[in-house]
C-alpha atoms as a PDB file:
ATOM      1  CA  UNK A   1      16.567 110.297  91.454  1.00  0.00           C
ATOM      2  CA  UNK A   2      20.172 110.963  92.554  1.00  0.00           C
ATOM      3  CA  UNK A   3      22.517 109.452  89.802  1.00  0.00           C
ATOM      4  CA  UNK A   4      21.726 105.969  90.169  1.00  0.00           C
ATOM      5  CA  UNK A   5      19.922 105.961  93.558  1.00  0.00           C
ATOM      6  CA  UNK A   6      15.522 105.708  93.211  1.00  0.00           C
ATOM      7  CA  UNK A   7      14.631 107.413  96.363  1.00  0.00           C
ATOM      8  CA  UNK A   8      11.005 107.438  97.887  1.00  0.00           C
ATOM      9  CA  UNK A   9       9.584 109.554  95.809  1.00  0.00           C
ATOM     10  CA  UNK A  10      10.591 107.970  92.725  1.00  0.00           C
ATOM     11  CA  UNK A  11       9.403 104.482  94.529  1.00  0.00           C
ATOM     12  CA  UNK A  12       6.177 105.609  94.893  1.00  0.00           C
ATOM     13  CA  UNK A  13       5.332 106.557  91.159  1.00  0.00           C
ATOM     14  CA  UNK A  14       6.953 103.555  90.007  1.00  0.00           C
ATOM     15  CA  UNK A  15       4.477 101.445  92.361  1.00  0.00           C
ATOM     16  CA  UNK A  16       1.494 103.220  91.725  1.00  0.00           C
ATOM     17  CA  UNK A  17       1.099 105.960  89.050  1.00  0.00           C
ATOM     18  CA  UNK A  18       0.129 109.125  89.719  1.00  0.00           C
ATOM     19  CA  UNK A  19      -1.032 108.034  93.074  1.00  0.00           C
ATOM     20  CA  UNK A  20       0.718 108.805  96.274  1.00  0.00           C
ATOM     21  CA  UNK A  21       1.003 105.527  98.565  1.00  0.00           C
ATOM     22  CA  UNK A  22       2.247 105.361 101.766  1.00  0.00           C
ATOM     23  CA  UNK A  23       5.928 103.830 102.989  1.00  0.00           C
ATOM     24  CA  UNK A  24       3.820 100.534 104.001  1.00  0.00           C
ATOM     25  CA  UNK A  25       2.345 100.287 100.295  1.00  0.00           C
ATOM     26  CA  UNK A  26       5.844 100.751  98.291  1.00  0.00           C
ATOM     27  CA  UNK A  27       7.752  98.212 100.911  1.00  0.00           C
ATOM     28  CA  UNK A  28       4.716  95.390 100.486  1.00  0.00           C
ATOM     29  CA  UNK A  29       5.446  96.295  96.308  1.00  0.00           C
ATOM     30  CA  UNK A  30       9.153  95.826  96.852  1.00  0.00           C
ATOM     31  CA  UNK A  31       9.174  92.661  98.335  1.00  0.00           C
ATOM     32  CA  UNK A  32       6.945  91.230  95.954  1.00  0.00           C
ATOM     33  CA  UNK A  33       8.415  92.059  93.252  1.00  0.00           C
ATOM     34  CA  UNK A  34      12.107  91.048  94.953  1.00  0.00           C
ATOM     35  CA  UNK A  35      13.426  94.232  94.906  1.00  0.00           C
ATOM     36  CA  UNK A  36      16.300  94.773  97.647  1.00  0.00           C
ATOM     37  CA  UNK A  37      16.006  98.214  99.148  1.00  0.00           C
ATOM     38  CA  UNK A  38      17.370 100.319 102.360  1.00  0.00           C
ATOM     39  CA  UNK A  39      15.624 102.665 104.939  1.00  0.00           C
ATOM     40  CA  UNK A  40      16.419 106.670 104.006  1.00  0.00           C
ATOM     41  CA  UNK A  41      16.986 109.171 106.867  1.00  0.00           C
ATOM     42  CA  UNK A  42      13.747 110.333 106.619  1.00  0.00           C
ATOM     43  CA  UNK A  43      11.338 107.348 106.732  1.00  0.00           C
ATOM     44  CA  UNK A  44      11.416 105.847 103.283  1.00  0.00           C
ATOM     45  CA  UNK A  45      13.621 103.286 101.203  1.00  0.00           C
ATOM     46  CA  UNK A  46      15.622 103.961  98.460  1.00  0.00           C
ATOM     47  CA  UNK A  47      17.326 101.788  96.124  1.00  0.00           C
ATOM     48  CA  UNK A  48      19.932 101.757  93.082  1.00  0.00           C
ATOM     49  CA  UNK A  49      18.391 101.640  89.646  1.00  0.00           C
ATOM     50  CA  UNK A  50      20.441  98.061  88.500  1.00  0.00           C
ATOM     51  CA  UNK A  51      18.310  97.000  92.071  1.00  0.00           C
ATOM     52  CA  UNK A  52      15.165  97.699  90.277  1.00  0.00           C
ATOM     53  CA  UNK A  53      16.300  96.664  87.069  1.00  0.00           C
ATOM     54  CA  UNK A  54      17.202  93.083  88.313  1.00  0.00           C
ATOM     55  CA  UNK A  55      13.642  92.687  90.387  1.00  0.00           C
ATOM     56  CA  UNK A  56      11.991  93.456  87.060  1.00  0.00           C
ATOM     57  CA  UNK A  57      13.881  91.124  85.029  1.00  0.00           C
ATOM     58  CA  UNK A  58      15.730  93.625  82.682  1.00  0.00           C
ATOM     59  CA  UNK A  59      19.015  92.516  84.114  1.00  0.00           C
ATOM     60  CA  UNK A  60      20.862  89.518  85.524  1.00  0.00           C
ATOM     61  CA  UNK A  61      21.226  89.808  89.556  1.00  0.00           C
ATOM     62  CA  UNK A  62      24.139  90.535  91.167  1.00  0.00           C
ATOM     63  CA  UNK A  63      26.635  87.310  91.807  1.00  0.00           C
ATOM     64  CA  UNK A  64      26.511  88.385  95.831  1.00  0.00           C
ATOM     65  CA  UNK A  65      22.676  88.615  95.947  1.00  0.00           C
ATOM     66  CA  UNK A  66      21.861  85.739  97.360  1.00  0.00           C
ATOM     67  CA  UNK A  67      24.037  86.960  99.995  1.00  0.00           C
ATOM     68  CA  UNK A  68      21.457  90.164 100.006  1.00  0.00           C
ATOM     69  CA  UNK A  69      18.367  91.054 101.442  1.00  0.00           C
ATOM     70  CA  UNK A  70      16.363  93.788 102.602  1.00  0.00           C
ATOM     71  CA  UNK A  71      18.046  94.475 105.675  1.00  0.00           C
ATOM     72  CA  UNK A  72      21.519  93.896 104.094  1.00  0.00           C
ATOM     73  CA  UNK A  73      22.380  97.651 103.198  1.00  0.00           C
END
């Protein structure tokens, strides 16, 4: 994690524990669960942590997310 950026890596462990799954795996998790992401220069998607937050319910969304998706960043 870079401040408050999840990259890949940190994707991956927070989809599947201790378990290694491939770019196709973590983007199938992040849709359902609602989470907007980006693509990464080097083949993953990243995210901000108040992203992940929101898709889990901790937090309220964003007033402009509706205006979000996926492909928005």
């Amino acid at each position: 994690m870079i401040g408050p950026i999840l990259q890949f890596h940190d994707l991956q462990e927070l989809c599947k524990p201790g378990a290694n799954p491939r770019l196709a795996t973590v983007e199938r998790w992040a849709r359902k669960i609602g989470l907007n992401y980006t693509y990464d220069a080097e083949g993953g998607i990243i995210t901000t942590v108040d992203a992940f937050n929101a898709a889990i319910g901790l937090t309220r969304p964003a007033a402009n997310d509706d205006k979000l998706g996926a492909d928005a960043f």
